[in-house]
N, C-alpha and C. Protein backbone atom coordinates (compact mmCIF):
# COMPACT_ATOMS: atom_id res chain seq x y z
N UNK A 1 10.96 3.90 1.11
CA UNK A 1 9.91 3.73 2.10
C UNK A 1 8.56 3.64 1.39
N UNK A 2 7.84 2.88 1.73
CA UNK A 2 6.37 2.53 0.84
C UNK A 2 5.15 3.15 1.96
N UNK A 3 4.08 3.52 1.12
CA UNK A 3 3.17 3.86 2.10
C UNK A 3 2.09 3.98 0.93
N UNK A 4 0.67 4.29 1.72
CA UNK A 4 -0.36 4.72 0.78
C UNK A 4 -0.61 5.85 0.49
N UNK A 5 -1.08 6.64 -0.13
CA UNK A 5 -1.21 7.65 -0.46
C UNK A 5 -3.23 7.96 -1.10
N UNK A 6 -3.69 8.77 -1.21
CA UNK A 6 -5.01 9.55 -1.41
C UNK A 6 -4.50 9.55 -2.91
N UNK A 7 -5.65 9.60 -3.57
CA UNK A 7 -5.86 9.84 -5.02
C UNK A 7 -5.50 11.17 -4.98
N UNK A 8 -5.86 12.06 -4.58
CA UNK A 8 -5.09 13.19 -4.77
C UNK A 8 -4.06 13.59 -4.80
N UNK A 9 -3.22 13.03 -3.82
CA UNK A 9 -2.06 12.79 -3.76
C UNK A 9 -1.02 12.45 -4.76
N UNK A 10 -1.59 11.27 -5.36
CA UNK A 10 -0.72 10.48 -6.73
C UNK A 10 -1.10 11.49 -7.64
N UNK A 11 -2.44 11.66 -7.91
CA UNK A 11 -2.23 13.26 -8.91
C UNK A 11 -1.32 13.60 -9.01
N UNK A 12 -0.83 14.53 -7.57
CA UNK A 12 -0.09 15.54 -7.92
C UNK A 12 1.49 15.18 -8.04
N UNK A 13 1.36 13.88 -7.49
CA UNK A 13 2.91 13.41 -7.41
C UNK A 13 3.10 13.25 -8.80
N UNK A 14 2.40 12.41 -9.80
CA UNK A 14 2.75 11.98 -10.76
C UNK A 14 1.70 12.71 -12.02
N UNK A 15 1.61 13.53 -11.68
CA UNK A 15 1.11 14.72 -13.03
C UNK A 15 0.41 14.02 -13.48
N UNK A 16 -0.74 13.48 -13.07
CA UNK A 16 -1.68 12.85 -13.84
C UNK A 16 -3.02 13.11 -13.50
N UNK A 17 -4.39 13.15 -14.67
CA UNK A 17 -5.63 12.88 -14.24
C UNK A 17 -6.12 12.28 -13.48
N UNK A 18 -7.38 12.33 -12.88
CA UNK A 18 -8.24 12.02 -12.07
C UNK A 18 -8.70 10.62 -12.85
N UNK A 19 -9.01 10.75 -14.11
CA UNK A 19 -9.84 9.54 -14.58
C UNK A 19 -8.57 8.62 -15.04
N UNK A 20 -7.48 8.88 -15.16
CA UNK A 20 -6.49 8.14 -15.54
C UNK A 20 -6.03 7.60 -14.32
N UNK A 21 -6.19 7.57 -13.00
CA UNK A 21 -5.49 7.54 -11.74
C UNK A 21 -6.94 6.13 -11.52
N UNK A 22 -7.71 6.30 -11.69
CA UNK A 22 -8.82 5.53 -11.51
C UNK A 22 -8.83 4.41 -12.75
N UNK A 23 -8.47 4.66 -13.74
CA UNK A 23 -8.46 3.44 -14.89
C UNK A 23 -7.00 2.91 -14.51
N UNK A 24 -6.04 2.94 -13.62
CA UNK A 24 -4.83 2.54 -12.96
C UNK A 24 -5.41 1.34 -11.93
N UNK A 25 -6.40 1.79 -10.87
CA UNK A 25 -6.62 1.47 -10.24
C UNK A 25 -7.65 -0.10 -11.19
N UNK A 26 -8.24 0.66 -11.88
CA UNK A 26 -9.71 -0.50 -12.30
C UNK A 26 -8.50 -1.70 -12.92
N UNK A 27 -7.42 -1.62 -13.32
CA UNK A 27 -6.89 -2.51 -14.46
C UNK A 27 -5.80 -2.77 -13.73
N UNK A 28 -6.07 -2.66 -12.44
CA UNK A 28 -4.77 -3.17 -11.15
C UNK A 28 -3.66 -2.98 -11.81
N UNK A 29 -3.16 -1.42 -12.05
CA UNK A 29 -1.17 -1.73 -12.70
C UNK A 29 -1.14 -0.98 -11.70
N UNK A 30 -2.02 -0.24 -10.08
CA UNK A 30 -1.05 0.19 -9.12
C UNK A 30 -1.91 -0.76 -7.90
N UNK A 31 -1.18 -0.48 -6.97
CA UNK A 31 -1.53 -1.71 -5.82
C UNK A 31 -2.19 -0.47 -4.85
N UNK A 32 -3.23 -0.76 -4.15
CA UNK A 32 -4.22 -0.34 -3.20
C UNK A 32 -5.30 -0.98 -2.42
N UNK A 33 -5.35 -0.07 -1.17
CA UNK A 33 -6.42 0.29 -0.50
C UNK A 33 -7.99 0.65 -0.66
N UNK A 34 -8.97 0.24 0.10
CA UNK A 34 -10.10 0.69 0.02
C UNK A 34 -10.43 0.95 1.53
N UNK A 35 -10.36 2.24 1.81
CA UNK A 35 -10.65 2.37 3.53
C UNK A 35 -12.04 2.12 3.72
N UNK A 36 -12.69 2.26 5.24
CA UNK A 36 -13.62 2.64 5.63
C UNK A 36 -14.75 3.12 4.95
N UNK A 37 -13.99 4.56 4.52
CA UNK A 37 -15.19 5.16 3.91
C UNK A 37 -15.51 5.10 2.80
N UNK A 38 -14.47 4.11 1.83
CA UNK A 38 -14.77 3.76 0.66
C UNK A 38 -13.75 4.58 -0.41
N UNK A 39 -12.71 5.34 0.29
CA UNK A 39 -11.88 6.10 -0.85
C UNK A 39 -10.37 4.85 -0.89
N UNK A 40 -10.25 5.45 -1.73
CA UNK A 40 -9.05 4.51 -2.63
C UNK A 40 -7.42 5.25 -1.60
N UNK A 41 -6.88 4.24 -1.56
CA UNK A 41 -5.47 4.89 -1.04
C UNK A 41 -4.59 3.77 -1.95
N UNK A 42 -3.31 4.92 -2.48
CA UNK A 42 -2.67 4.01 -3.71
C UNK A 42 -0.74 3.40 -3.04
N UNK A 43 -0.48 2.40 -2.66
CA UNK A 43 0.87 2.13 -2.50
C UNK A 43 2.04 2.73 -3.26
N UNK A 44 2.43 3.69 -3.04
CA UNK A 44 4.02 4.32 -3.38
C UNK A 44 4.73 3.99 -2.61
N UNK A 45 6.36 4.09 -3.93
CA UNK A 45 7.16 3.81 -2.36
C UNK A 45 8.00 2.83 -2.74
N UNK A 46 7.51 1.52 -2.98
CA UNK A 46 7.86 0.05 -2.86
C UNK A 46 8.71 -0.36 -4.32
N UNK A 47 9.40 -1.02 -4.01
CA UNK A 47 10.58 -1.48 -5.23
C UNK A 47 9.70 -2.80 -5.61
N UNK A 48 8.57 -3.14 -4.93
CA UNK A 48 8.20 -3.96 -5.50
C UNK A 48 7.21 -3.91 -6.88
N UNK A 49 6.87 -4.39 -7.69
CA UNK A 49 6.42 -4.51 -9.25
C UNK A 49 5.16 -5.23 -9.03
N UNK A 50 3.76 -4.36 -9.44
CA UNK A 50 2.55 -5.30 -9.89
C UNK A 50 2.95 -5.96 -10.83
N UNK A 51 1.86 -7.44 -10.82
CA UNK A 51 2.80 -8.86 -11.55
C UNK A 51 2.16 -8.55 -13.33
N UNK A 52 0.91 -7.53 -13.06
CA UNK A 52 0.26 -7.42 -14.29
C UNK A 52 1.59 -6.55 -15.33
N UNK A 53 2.11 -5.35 -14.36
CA UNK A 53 3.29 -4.40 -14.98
C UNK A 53 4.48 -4.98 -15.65
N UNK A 54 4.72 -5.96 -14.16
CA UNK A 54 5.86 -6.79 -14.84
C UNK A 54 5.92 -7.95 -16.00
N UNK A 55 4.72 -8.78 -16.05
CA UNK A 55 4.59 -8.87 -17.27
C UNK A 55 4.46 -8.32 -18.84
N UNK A 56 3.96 -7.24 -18.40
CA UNK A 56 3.72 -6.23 -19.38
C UNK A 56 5.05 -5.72 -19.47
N UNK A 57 5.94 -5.34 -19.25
CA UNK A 57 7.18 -5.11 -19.26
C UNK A 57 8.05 -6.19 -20.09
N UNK A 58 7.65 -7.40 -19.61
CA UNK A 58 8.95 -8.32 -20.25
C UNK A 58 8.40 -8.87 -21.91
N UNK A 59 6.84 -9.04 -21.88
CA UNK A 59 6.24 -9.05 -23.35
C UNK A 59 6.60 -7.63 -24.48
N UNK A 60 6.88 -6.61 -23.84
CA UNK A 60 7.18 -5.07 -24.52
C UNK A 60 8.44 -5.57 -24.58
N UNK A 61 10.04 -5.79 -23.83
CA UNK A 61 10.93 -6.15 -24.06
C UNK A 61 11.06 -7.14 -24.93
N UNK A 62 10.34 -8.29 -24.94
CA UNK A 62 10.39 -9.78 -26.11
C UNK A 62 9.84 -8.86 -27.22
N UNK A 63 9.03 -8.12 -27.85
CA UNK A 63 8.74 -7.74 -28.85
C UNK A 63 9.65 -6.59 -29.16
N UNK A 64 10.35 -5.75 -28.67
CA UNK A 64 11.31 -4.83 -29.28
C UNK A 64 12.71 -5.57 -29.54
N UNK A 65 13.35 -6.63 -28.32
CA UNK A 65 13.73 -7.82 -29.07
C UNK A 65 14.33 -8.23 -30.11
N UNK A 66 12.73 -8.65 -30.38
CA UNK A 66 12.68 -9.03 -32.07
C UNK A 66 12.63 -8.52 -33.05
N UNK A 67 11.82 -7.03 -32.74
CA UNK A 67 12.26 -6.14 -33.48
C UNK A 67 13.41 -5.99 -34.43
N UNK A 68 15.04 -5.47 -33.07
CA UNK A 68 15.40 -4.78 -33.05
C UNK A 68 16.31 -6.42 -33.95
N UNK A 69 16.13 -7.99 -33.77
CA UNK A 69 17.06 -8.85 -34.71
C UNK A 69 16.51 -8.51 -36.12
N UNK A 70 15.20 -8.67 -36.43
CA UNK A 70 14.58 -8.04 -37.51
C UNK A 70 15.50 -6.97 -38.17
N UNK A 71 15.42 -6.05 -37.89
CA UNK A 71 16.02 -4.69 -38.09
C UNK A 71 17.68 -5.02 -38.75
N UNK A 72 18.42 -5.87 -37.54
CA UNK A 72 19.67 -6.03 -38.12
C UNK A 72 20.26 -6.90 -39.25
N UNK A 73 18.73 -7.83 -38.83
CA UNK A 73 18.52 -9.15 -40.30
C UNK A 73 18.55 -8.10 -41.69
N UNK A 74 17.73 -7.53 -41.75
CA UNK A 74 17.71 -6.83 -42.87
C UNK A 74 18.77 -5.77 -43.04
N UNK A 75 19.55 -5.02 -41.95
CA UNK A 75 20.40 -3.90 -42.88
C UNK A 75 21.56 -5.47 -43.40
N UNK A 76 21.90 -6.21 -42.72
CA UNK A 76 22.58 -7.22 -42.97
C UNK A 76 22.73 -8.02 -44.59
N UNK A 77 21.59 -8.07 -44.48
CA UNK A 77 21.26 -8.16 -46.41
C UNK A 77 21.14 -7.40 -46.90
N UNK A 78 21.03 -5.96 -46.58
CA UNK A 78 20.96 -5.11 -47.84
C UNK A 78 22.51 -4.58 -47.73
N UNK A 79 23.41 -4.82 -46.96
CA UNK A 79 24.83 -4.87 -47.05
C UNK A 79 25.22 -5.67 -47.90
N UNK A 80 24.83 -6.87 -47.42
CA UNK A 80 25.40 -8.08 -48.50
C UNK A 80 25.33 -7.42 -49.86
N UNK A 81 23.75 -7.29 -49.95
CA UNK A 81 23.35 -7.64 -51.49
C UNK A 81 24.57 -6.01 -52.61
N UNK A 82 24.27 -5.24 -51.72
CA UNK A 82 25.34 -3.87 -51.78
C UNK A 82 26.77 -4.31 -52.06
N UNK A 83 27.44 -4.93 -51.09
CA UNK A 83 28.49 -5.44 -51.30
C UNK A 83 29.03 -6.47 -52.72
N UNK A 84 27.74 -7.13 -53.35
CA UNK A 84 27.71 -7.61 -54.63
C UNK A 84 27.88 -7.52 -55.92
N UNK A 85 27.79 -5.74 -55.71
CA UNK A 85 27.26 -5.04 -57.00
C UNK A 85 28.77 -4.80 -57.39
């Protein structure tokens, strides 16, 4: 079930700072509200993915990736070269 929630709120839900809950908000990786009176209300809830997160997600996946062929490229040759001796 999705709904908005008060900055205070996500605090406490998700163990986090005040100024970190607000640099969330400034760099849109959570989706929100601006009521009336000008306070922030933050969307929990939703299976759905900010597009900034989800990108950020699949560029972190392409780079561990490659990493992780990297990684096997090399124990791969130092097997070989092992296997030589």
């Amino acid at each position: 079930m999705e709904e908005y929630i008060s900055v205070n709120e996500y605090m406490r839900r998700f163990k986090i700072g005040h100024k970190n809950v607000l640099k969330l908000i400034a760099t849109n990786q959570v989706e929100y509200q601006i009521t009336e009176t000008g306070r922030y209300r933050i969307k929990v809830g939703s299976d759905t993915v900010n597009i900034q997160m989800y990108e950020k997600a699949i560029e972190r996946a392409t780079i561990a990736e490659t990493k992780l062929e990297m990684i096997k490229k090399i124990l791969l040759d130092t097997e070989r070269k092992e296997s030589e001796y």
